[in-house]
Protein backbone atom coordinates (compact mmCIF):
# COMPACT_ATOMS: atom_id res chain seq x y z
CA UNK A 1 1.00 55.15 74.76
CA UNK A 2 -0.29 57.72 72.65
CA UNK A 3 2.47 60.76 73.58
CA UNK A 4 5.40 57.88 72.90
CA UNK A 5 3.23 57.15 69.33
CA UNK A 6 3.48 60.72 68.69
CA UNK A 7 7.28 60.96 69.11
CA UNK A 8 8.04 58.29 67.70
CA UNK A 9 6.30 60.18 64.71
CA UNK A 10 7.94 63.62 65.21
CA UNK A 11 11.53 61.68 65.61
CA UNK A 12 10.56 59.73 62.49
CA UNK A 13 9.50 63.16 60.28
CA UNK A 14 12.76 64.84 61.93
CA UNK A 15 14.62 62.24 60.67
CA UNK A 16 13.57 61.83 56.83
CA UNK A 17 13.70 65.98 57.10
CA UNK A 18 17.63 65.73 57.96
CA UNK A 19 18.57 62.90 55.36
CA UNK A 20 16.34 64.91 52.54
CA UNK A 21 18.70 67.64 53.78
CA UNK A 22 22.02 65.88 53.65
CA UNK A 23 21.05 64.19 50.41
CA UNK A 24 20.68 67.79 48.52
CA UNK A 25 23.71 69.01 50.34
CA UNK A 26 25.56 65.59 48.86
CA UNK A 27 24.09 66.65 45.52
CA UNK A 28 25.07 70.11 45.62
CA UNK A 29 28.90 68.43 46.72
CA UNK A 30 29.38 66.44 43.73
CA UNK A 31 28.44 69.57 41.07
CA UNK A 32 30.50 71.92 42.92
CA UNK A 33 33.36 69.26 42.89
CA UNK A 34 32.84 68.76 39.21
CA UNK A 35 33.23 72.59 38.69
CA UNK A 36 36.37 72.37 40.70
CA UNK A 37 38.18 70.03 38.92
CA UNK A 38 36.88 71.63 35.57
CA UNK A 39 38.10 74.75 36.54
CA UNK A 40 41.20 73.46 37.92
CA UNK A 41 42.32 71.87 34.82
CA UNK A 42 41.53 74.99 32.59
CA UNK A 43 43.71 76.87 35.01
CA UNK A 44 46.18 73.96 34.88
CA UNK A 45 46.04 73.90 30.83
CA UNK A 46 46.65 78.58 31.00
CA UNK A 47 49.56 78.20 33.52
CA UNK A 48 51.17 75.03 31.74
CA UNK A 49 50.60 76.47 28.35
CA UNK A 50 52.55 79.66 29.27
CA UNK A 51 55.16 77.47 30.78
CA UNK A 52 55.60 76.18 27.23
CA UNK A 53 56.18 79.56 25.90
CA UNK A 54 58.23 80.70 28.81
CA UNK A 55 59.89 77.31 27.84
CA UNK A 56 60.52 77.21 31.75
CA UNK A 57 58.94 73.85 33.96
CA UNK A 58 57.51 76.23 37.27
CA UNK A 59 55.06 78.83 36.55
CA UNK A 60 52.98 80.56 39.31
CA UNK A 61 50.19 82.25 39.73
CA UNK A 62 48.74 84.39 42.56
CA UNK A 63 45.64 84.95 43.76
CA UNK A 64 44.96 86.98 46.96
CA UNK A 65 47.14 84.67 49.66
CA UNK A 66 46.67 81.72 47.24
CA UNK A 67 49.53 80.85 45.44
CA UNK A 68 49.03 78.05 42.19
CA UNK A 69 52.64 76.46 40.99
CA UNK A 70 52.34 74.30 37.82
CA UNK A 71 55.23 72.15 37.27
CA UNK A 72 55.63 70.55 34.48
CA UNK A 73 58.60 67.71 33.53
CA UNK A 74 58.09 66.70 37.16
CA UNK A 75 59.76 63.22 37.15
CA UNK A 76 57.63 60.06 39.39
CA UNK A 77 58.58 56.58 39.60
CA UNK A 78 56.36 54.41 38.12
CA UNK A 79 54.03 52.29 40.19
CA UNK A 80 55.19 49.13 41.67
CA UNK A 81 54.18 45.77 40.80
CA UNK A 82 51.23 44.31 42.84
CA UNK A 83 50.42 42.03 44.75
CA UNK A 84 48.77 39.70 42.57
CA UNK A 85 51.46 40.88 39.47
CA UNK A 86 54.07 39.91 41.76
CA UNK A 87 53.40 35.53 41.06
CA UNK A 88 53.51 36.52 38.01
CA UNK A 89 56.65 38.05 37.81
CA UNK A 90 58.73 35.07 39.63
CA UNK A 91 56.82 32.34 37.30
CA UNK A 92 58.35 35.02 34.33
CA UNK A 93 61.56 35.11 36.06
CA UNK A 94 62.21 31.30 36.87
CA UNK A 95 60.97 30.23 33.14
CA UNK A 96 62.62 32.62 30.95
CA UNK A 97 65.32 32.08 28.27
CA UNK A 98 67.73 33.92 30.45
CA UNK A 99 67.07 31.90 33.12
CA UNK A 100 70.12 29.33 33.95
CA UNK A 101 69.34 26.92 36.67
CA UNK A 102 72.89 25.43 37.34
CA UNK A 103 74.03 29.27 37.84
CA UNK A 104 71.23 30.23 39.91
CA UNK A 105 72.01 27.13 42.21
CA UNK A 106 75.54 28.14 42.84
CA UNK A 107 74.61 31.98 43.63
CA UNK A 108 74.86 32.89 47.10
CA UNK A 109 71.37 33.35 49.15
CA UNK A 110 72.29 37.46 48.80
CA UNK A 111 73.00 37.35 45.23
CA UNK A 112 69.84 35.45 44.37
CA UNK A 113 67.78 37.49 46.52
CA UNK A 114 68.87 40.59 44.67
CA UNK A 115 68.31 38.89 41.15
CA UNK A 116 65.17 38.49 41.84
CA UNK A 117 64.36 41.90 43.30
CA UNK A 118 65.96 43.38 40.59
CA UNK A 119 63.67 41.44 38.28
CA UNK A 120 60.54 42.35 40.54
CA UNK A 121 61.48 45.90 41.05
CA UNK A 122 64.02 46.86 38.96
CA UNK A 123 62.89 47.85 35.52
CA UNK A 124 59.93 50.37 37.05
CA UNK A 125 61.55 53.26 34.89
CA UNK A 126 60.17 57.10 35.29
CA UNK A 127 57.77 58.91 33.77
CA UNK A 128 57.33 63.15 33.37
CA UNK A 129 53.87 64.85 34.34
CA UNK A 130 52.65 67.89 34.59
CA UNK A 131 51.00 69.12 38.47
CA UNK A 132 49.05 71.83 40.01
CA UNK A 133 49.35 72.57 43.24
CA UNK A 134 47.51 75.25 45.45
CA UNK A 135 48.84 77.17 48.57
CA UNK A 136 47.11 79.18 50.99
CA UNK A 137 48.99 81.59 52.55
């Protein structure tokens, strides 16, 4: 009884040993991620502010077999509408001023279906950024 006491006890101290462990690694994760991303925008901010000057939208930079592209006017649909946005948008559809029941009604099933998508979906528009991208070679 005794021997299975005792490693129960060793297995126990083993145990809080290794999550003590992991929870300074986890630690040490997050402040080295924080200098990453701190770092990676001040590299991002040098490389997009000599795009500017350049007045060109790729710059690169390399490092060793690391190569870091900055692009900037990179165009990106704009999100979709979600899930709960979505009631939303048919309620706004079906009850606004432009809305003209007697015309809807005589649509075909296609050319209602693509009203309303176009409604939903159709005014998402674009929008420019600027990203940093990293490539090992």
């Amino acid at each position: 009884m005794s021997d299975t006491g005792d490693i129960l006890n060793d297995k126990m101290y083993e145990l809080e040993d290794v999550s003590n462990r992991l929870e300074k690694l986890l630690e040490a994760s997050k402040d080295l991620r924080k200098k990453k991303n701190a770092l990676s925008e001040w590299i991002k901010g040098k490389l997009e502010k000599k795009a500017q000057e350049d007045d060109v939208s790729k710059v690169q930079a390399v490092l060793g077999k690391s190569v870091y592209t900055v692009i900037r006017r990179k165009k990106f649909k704009n999100r979709a509408p979600t899930q709960r946005e979505i009631p939303k948008l048919l309620e706004q559809f079906f009850t606004g001023v432009d809305f003209d029941t007697k015309e809807f009604i005589v649509l075909s099933p296609l050319d209602k279906s693509k009203k309303i998508h176009d409604h939903i979906w159709g005014n998402r528009g674009f929008s420019e950024k600027t990203t940093i991208t990293r490539r090992k070679g």
